[in-house]
N, C-alpha and C. Protein backbone atom coordinates (compact mmCIF):
# COMPACT_ATOMS: atom_id res chain seq x y z
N UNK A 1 -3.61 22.23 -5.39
CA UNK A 1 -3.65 20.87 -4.88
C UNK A 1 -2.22 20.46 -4.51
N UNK A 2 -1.99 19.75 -3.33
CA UNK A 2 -0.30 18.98 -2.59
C UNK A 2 -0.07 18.01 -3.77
N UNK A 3 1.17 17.98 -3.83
CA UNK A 3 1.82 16.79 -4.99
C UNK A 3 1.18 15.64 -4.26
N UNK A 4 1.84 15.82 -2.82
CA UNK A 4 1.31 14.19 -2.17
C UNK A 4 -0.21 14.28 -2.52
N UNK A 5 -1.35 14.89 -3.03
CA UNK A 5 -2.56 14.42 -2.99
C UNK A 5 -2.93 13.71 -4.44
N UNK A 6 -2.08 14.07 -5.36
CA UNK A 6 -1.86 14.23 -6.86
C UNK A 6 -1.51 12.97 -6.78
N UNK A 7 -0.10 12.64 -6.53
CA UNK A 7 0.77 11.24 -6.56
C UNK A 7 -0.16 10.32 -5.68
N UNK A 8 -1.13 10.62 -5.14
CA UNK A 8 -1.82 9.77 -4.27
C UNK A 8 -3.16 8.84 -5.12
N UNK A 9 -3.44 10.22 -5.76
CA UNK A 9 -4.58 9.77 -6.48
C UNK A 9 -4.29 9.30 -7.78
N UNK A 10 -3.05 9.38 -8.67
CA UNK A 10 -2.64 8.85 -9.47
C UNK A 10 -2.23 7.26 -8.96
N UNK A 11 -1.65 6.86 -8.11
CA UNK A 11 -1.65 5.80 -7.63
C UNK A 11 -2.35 4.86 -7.72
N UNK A 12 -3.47 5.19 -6.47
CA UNK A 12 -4.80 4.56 -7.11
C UNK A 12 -5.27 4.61 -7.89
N UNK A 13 -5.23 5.69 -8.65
CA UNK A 13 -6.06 5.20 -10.11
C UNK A 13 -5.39 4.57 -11.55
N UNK A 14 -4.14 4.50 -11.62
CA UNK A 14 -3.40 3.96 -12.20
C UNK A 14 -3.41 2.24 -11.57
N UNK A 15 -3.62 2.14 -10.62
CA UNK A 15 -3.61 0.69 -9.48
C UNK A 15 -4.66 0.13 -10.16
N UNK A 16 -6.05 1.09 -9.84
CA UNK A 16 -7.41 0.45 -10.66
C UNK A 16 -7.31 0.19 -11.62
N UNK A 17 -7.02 0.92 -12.62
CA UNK A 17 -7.16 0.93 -13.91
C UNK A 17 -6.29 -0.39 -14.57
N UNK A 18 -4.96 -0.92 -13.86
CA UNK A 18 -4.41 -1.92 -13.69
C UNK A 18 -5.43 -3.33 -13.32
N UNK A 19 -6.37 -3.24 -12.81
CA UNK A 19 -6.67 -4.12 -11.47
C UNK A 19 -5.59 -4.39 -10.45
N UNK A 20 -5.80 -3.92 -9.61
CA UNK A 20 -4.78 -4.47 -8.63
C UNK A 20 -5.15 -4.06 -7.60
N UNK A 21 -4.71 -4.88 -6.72
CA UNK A 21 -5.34 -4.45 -5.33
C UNK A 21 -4.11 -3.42 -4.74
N UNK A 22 -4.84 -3.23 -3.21
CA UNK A 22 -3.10 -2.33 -2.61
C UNK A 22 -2.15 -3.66 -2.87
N UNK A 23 -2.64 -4.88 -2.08
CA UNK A 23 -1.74 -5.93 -1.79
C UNK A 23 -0.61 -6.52 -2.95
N UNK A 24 -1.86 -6.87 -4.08
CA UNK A 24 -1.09 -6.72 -5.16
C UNK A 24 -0.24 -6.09 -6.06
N UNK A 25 -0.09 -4.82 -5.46
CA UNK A 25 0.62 -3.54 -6.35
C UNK A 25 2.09 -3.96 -5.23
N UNK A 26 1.95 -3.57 -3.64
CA UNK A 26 2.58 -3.95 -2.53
C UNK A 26 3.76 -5.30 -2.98
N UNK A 27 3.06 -6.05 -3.07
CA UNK A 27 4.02 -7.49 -3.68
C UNK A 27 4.49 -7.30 -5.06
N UNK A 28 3.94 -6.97 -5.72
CA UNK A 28 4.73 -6.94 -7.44
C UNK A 28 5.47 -6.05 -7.16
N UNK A 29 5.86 -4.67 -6.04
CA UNK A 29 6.75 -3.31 -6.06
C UNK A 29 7.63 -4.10 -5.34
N UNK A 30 6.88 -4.90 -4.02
CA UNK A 30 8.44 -4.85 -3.08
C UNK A 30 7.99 -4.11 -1.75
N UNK A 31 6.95 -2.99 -1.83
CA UNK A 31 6.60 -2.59 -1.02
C UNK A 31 5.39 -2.69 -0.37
N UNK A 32 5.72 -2.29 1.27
CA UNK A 32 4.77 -2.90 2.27
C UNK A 32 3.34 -2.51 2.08
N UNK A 33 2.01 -3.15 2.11
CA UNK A 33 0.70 -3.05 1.81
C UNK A 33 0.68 -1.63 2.46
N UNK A 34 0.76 -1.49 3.87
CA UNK A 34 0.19 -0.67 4.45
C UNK A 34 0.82 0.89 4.11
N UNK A 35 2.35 0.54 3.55
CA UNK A 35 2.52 1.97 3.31
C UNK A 35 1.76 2.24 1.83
N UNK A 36 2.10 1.27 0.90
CA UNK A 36 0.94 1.72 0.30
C UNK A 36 -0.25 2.41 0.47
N UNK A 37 -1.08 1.84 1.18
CA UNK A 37 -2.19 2.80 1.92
C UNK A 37 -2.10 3.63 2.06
N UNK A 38 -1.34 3.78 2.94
CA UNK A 38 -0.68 5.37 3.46
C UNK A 38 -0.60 6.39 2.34
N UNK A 39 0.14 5.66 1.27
CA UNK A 39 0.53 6.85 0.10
C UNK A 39 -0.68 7.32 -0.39
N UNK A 40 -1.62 6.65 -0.67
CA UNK A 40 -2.92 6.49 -1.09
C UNK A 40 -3.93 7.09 -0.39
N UNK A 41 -4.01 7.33 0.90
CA UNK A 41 -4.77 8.42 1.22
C UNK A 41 -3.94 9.60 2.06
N UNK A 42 -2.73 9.58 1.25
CA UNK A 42 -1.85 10.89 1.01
C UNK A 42 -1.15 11.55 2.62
N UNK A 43 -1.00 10.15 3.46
CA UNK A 43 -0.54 10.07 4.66
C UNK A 43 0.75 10.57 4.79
N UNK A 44 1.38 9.61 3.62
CA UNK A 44 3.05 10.35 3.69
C UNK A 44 3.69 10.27 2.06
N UNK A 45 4.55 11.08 2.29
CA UNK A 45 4.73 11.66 1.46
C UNK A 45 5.84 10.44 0.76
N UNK A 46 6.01 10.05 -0.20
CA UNK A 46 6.60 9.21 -0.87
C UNK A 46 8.42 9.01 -1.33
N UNK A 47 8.77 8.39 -1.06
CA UNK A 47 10.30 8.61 -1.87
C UNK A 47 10.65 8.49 -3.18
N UNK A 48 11.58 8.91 -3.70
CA UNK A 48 11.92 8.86 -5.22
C UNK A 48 12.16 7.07 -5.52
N UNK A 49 12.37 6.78 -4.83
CA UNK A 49 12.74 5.34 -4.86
C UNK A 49 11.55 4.31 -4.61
N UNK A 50 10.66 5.08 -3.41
CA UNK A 50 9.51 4.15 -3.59
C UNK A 50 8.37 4.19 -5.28
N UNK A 51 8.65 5.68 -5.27
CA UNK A 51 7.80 5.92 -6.67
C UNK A 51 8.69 5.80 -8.17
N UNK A 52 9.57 5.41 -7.52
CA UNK A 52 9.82 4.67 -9.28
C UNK A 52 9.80 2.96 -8.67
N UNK A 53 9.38 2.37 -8.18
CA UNK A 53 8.97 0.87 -7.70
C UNK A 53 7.49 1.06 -7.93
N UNK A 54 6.81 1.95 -7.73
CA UNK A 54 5.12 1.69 -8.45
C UNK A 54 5.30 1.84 -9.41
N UNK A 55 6.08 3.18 -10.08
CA UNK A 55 5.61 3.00 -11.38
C UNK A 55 5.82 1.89 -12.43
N UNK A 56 7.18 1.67 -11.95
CA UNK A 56 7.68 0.31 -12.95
C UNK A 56 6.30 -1.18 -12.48
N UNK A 57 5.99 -1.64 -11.41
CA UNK A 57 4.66 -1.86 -11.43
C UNK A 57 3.65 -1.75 -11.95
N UNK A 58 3.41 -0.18 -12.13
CA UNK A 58 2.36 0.43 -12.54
C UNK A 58 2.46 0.11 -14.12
N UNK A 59 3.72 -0.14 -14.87
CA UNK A 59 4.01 0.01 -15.95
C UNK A 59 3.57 1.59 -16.30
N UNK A 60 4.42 2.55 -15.61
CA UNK A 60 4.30 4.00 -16.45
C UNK A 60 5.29 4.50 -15.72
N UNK A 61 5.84 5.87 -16.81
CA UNK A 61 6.68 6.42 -16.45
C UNK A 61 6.45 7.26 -14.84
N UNK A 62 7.35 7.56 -14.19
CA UNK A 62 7.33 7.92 -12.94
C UNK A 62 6.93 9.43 -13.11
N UNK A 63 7.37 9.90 -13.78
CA UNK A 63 7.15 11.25 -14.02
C UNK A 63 5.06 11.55 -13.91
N UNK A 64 4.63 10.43 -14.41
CA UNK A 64 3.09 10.42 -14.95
C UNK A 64 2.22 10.20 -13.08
N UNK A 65 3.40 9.99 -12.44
CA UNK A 65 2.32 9.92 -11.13
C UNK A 65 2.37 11.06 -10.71
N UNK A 66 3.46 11.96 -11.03
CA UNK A 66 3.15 13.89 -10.21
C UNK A 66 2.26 14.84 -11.01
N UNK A 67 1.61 14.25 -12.07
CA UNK A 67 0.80 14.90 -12.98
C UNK A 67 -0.61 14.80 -12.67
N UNK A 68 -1.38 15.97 -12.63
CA UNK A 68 -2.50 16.10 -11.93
C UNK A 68 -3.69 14.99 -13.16
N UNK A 69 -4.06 13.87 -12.23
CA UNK A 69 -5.01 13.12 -12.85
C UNK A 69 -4.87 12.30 -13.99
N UNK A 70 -3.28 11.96 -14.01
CA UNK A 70 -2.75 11.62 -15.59
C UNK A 70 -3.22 10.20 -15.53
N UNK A 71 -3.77 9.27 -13.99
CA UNK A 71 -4.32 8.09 -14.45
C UNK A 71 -5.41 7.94 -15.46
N UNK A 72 -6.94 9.41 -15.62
CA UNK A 72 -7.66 9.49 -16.34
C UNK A 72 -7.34 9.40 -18.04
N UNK A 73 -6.15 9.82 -17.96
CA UNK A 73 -5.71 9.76 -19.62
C UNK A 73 -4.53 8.80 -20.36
N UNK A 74 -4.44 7.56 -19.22
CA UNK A 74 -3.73 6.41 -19.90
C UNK A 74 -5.12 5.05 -20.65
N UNK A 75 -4.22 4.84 -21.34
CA UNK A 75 -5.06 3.54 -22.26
C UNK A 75 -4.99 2.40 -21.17
């Protein structure tokens, strides 16, 4: 599996599991809705800088979004 599909789907599912919409993840990071999207159905590939702005959002370590499915195993 591509990291970008991994970091993609950790995204969103760390987002859900949050509640949050794209919009809302988008405004609490700083970053734009639509690239959000983008990351999210694994359009482009992400920066170190954009993905430590979700995660601190996300409230999780950054490291936990390149890990295959690690949204399934947060509380």
């Amino acid at each position: 599996m591509k990291l970008r599909k991994i970091v993609a789907d950790n995204v969103r599912g760390f987002r859900n599991n949050k509640g949050l919409s794209q919009e809302g993840l988008a405004l609490d990071s700083g970053v734009d809705r639509a690239y959000v999207g983008r990351i999210e159905r694994f359009e482009f590939s992400v920066s170190i800088d954009i993905l430590e702005k979700l995660a601190k959002t996300l409230k999780v370590e950054p490291n936990l979004l390149l890990i295959k499915d690690a949204y399934k195993h947060s509380a």
